[in-house]
Protein backbone atom coordinates (compact mmCIF):
# COMPACT_ATOMS: atom_id res chain seq x y z
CA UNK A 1 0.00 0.00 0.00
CA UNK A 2 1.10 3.63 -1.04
CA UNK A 3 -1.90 5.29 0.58
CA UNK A 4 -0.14 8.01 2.65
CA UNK A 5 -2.94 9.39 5.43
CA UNK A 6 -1.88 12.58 6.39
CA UNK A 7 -0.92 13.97 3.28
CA UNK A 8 -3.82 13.04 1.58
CA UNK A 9 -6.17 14.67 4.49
CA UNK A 10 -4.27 17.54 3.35
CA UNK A 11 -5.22 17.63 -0.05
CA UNK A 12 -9.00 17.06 1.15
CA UNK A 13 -8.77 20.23 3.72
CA UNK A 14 -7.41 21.94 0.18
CA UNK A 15 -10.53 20.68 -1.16
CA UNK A 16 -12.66 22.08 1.85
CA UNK A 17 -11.56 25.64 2.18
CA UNK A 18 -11.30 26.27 -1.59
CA UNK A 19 -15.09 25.15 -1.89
CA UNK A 20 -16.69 27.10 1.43
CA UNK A 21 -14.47 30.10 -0.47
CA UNK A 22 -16.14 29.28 -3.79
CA UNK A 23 -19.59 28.69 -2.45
CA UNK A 24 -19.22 32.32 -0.56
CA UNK A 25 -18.38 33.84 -3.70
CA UNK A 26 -20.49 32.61 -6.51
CA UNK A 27 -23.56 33.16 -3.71
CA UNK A 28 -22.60 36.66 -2.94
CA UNK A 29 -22.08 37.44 -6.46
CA UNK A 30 -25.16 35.98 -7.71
CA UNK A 31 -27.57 37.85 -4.90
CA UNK A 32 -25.72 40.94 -5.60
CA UNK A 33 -26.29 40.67 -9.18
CA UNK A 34 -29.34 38.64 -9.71
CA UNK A 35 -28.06 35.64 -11.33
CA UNK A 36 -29.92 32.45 -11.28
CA UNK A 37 -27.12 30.52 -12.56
CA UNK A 38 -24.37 31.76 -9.90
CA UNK A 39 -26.89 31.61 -7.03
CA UNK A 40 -28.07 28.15 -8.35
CA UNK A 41 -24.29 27.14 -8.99
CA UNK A 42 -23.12 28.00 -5.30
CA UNK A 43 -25.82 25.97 -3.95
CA UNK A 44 -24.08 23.60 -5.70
CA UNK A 45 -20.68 24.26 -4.54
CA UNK A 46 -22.11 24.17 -0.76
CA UNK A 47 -23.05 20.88 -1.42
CA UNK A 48 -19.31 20.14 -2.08
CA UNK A 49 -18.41 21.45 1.29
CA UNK A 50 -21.02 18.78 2.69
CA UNK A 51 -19.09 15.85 0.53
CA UNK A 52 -15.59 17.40 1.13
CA UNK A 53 -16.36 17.11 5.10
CA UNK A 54 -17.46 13.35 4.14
CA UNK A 55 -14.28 12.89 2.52
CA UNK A 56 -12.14 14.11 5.51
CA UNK A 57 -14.31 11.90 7.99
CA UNK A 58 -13.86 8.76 5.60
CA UNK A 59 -10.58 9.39 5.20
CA UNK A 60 -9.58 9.38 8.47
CA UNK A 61 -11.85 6.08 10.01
CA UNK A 62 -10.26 4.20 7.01
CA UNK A 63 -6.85 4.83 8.48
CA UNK A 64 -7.83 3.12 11.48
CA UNK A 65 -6.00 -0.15 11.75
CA UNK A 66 -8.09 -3.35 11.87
CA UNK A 67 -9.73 -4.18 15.29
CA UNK A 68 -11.92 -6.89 16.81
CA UNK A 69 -14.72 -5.69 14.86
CA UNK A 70 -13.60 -4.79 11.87
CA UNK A 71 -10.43 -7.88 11.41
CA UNK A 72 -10.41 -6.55 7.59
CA UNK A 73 -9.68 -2.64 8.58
CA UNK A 74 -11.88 0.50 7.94
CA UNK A 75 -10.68 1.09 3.45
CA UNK A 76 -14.28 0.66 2.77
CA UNK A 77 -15.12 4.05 4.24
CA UNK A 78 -13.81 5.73 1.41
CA UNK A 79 -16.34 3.75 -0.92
CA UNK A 80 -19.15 4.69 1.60
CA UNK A 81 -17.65 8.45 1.12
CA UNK A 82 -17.97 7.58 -2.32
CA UNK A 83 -21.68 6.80 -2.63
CA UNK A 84 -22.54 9.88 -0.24
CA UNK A 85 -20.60 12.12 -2.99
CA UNK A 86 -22.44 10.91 -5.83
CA UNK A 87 -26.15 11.20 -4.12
CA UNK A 88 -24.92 14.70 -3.46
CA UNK A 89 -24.11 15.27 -7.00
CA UNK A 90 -27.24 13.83 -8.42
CA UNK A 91 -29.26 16.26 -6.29
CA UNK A 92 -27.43 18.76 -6.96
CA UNK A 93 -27.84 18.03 -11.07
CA UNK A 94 -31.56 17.73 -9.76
CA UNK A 95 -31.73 21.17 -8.45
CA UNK A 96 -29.58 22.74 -11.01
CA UNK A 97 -32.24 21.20 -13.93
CA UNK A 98 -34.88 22.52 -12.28
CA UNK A 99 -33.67 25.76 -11.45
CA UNK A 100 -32.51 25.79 -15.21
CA UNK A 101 -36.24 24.81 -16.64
CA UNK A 102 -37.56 27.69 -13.91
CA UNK A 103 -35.08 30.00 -15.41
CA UNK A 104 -35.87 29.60 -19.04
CA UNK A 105 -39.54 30.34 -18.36
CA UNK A 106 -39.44 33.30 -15.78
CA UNK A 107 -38.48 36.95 -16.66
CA UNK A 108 -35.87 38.25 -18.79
CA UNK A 109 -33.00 39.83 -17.07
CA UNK A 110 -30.03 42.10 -18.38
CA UNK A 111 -26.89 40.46 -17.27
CA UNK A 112 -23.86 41.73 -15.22
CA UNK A 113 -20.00 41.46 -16.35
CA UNK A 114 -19.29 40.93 -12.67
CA UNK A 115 -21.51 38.17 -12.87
CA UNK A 116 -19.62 36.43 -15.97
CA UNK A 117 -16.03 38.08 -14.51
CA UNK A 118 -17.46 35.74 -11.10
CA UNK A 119 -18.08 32.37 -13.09
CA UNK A 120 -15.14 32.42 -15.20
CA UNK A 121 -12.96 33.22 -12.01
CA UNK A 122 -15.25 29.87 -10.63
CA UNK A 123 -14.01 27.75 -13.27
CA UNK A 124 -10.48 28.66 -13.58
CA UNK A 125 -10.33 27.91 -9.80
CA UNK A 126 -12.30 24.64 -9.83
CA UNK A 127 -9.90 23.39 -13.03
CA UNK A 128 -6.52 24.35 -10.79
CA UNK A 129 -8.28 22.34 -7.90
CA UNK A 130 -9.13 19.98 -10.08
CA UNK A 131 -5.56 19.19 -11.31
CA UNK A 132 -4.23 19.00 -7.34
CA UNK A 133 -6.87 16.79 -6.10
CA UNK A 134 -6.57 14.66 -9.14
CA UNK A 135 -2.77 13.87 -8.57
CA UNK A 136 -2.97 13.65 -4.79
CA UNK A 137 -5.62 11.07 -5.45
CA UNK A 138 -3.27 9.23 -8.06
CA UNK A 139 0.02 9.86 -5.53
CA UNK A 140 -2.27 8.73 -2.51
CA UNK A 141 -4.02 5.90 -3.86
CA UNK A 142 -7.35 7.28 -2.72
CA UNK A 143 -10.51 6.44 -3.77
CA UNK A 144 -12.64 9.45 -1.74
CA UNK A 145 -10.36 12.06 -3.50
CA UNK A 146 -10.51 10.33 -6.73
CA UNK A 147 -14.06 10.97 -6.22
CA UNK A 148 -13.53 14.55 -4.74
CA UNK A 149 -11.74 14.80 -8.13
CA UNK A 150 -14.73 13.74 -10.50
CA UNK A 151 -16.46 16.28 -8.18
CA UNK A 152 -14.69 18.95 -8.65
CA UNK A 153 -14.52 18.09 -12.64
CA UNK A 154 -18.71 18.03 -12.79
CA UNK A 155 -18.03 21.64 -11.21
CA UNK A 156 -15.76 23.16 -13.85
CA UNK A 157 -18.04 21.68 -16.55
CA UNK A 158 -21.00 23.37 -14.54
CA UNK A 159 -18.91 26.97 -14.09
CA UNK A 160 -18.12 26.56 -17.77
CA UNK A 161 -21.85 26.19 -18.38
CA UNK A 162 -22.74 29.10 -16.46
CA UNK A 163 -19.95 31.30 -17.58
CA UNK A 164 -20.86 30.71 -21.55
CA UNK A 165 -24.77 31.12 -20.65
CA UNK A 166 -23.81 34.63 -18.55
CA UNK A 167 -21.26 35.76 -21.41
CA UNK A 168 -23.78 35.00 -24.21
CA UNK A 169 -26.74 36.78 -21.89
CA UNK A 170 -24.20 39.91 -21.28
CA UNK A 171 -23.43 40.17 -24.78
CA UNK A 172 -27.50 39.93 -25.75
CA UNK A 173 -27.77 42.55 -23.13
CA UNK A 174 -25.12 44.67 -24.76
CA UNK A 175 -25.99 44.71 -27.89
CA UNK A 176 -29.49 43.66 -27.49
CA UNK A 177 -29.87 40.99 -29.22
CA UNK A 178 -33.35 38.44 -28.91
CA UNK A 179 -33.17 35.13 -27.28
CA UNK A 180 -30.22 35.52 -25.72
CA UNK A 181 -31.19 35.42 -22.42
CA UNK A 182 -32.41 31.68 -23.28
CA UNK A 183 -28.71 31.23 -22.86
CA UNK A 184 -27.84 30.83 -19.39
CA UNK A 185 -30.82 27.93 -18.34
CA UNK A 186 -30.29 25.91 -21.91
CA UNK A 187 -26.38 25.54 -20.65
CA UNK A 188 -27.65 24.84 -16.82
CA UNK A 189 -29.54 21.96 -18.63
CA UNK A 190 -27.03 20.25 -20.54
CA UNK A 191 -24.75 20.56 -17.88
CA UNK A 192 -26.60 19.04 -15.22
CA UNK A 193 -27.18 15.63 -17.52
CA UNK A 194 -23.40 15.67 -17.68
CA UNK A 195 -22.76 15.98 -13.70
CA UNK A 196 -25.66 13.31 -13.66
CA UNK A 197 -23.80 11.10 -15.48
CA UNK A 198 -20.72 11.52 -13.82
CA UNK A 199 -22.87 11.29 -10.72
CA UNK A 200 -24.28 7.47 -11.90
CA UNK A 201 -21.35 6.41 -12.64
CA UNK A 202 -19.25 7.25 -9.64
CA UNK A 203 -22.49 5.42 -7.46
CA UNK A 204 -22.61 2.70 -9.40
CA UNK A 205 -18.63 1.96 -9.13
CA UNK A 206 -18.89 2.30 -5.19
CA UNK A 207 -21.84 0.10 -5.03
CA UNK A 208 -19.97 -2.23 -6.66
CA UNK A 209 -16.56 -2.39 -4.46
CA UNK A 210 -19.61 -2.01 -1.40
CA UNK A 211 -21.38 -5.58 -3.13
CA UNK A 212 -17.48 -6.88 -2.63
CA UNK A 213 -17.35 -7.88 -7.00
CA UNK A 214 -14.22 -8.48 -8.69
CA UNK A 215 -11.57 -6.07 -10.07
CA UNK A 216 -11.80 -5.82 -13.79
CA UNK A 217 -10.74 -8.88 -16.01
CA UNK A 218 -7.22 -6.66 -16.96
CA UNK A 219 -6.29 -6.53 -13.17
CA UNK A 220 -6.94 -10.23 -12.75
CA UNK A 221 -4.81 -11.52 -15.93
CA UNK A 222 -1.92 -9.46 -14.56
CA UNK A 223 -2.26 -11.19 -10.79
CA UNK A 224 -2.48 -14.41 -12.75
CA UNK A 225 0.82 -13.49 -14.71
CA UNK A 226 2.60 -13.46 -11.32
CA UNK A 227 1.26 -16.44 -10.31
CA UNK A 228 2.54 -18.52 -13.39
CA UNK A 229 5.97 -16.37 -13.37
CA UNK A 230 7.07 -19.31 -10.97
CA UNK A 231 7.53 -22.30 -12.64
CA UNK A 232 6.06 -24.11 -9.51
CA UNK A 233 2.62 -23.04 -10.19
CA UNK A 234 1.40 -26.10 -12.32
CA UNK A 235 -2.32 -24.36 -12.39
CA UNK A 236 -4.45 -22.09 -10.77
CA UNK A 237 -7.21 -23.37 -9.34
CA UNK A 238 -9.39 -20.37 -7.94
CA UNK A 239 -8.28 -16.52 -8.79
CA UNK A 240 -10.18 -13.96 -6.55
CA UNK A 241 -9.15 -10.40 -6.19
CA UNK A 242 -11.63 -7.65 -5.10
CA UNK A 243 -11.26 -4.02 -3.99
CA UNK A 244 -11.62 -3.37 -0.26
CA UNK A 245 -11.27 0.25 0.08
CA UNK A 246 -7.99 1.65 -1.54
CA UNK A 247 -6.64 -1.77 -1.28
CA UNK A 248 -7.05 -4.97 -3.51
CA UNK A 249 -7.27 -8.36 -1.50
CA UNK A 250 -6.24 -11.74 -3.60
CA UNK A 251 -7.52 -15.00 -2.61
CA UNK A 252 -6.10 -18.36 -4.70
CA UNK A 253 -5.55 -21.77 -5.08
CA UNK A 254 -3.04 -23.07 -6.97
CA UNK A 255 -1.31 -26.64 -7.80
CA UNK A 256 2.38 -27.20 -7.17
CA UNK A 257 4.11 -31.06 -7.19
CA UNK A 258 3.15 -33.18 -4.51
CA UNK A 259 6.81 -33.94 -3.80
CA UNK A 260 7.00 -30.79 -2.31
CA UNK A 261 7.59 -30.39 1.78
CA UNK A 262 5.36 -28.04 4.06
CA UNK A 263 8.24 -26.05 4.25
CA UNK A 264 9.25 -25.64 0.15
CA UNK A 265 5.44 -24.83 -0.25
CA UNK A 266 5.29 -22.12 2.47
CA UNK A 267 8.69 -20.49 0.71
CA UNK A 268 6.91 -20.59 -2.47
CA UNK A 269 3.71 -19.23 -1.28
CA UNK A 270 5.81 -16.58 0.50
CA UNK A 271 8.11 -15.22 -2.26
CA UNK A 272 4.47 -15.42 -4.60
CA UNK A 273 2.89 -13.12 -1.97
CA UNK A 274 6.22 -10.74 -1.17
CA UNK A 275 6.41 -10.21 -5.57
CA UNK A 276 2.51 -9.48 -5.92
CA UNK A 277 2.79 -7.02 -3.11
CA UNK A 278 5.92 -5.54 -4.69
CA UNK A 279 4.75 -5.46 -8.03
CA UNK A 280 1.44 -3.99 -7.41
CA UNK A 281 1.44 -1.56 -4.49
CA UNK A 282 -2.61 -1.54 -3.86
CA UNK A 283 -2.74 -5.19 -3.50
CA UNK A 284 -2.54 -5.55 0.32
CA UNK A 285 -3.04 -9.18 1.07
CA UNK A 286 -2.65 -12.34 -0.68
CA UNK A 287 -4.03 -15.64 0.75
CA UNK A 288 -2.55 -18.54 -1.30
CA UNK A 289 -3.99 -22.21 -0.74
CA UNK A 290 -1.89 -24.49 -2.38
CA UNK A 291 -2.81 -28.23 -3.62
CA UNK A 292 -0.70 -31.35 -5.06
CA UNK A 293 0.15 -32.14 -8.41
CA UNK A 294 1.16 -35.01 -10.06
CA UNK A 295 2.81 -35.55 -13.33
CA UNK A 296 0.11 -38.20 -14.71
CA UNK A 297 -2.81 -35.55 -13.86
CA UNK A 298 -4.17 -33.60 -16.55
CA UNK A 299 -6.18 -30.20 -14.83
CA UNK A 300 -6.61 -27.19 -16.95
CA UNK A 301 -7.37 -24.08 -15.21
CA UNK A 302 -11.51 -23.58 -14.49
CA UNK A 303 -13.35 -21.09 -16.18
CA UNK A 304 -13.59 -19.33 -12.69
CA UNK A 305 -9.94 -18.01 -13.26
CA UNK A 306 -9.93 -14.72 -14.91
CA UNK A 307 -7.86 -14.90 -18.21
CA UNK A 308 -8.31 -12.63 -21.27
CA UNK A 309 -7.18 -15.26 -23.48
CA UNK A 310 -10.31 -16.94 -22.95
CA UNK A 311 -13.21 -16.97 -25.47
């Protein structure tokens, strides 16, 4: 494991401030100068605050060690974080429509620069957050900022959205122009079917860890390619690997000659468990179960045993 704790709560409290800041501004800005879209778009930025305090809390139970309890540790905390971020998201992409729909039927209003100057500043921000979160969450191993990431991504798309609908309103307003105004709640729409989506899919990947499935096929032909780097390893028997927070737990069986002592199969078993680990930093634990083999038997490996070669 690479996860590092404390640095990574550092990135989230990052995360934290720069959102409360953002959800001040865009609020202020938008009550100041009457913009649906900024107002609507800071509601949506407090309810990044809300998942960014999830993420801290998550973060920090899933660096608990194992207990009594909990013999497997606390790493699925982050996917709970996880699932919490995406219902946010989804309501917010809720609110935003509607606000949106409410927007492109009420009355026309001129725009202010300070309004556009206040989402372009918003998205700008967001994308620099954005790029920090994103590597902290590659550096870190963590699956809460990874999500915290997506987050803040559904947010630039969202400022960018609100920025063009302002600019094009502002410019109508200008130059008065019709339809214009129709700007600003046609962009709200399409953008909040994009943070929905981003939303779904970031749910539907937690529920999935949560459900305790497998790691993609990929994953699972390259833990099988360690296996069979020792010669010893006649077959596999039974590959298992699934995601328990920011870790990856293996479970196997394989074959090895019956010739072999207690003692030559717990070396083997060892030095299959210290590369895994070495090779691939996220896998955490490795429970090998090891069976004879005899030259006169003829197993193949079960279809049960991931392998991309297979048709």
């Amino acid at each position: 494991m690479t996860y590092e704790g404390p640095k990574a709560l550092l990135t989230a409290w990052v995360s934290l401030v720069s959102n409360l800041l953002l959800t001040l501004i865009k609020i202020i800005f938008g009550l100041i100068f009457h913009s649906t879209a900024l107002v609507a778009d800071g509601v949506h930025n407090g309810g990044d605050v809300i998942a960014s305090i999830a993420t801290i809390g998550s973060m920090k139970l899933s660096n608990h060690p194992a207990d009594r309890e909990h013999p497997y540790g606390h790493g699925k905390a982050e996917d709970i974080s996880t699932a919490f971020i995406s219902i946010v998201l989804i309501v917010a992409a809720l609110f935003l429509t509607y606000e949106a729909v409410k927007a492109l039927f009420g009355p026309i209003s001129s725009v202010s620069i300070w309004a556009f100057a206040a989402a372009l500043f918003s998205a700008l921000a967001k994308w620099m957050l954005y790029i920090y979160t994103k590597k902290g969450a590659d550096r870190y191993h963590s699956k809460s900022l990874h999500a915290t990431a997506a987050d803040h991504l559904a947010d630039i798309y969202a400022s960018i959205a609100a920025a063009l609908g302002l600019g094009i309103g502002w410019i109508g307003t200008v130059f008065d122009l019709p339809y214009t105004h129709y700007g600003d709640p046609v962009a709200g729409i399409v953008v909040s079917i994009l943070i929905l989506r981003i939303a779904i899919v970031m749910i539907i990947q937690a529920t999935n860890v949560l459900m305790e499935s497998s790691v993609d096929e990929k994953a699972q032909e390259k833990y099988r390619q360690v296996f069979l780097s020792f010669p010893e390893v006649k077959v596999i028997d039974i590959l298992r690997a699934r995601e328990h927070g920011n870790a990856v737990l293996i479970d196997a069986q394989i074959r090895i000659p019956g010739s072999y002592t207690i003692q030559e199969g717990d070396d083997l078993t060892e030095a299959i468990r210290s590369k895994m680990i070495r090779t691939y930093p996220d896998v955490e634990e490795v429970l090998i179960h090891i069976n004879p083999w005899y030259k006169d038997q003829i197993l193949v490996e079960p279809d049960s045993v991931p392998h991309l070669g297979k048709k």
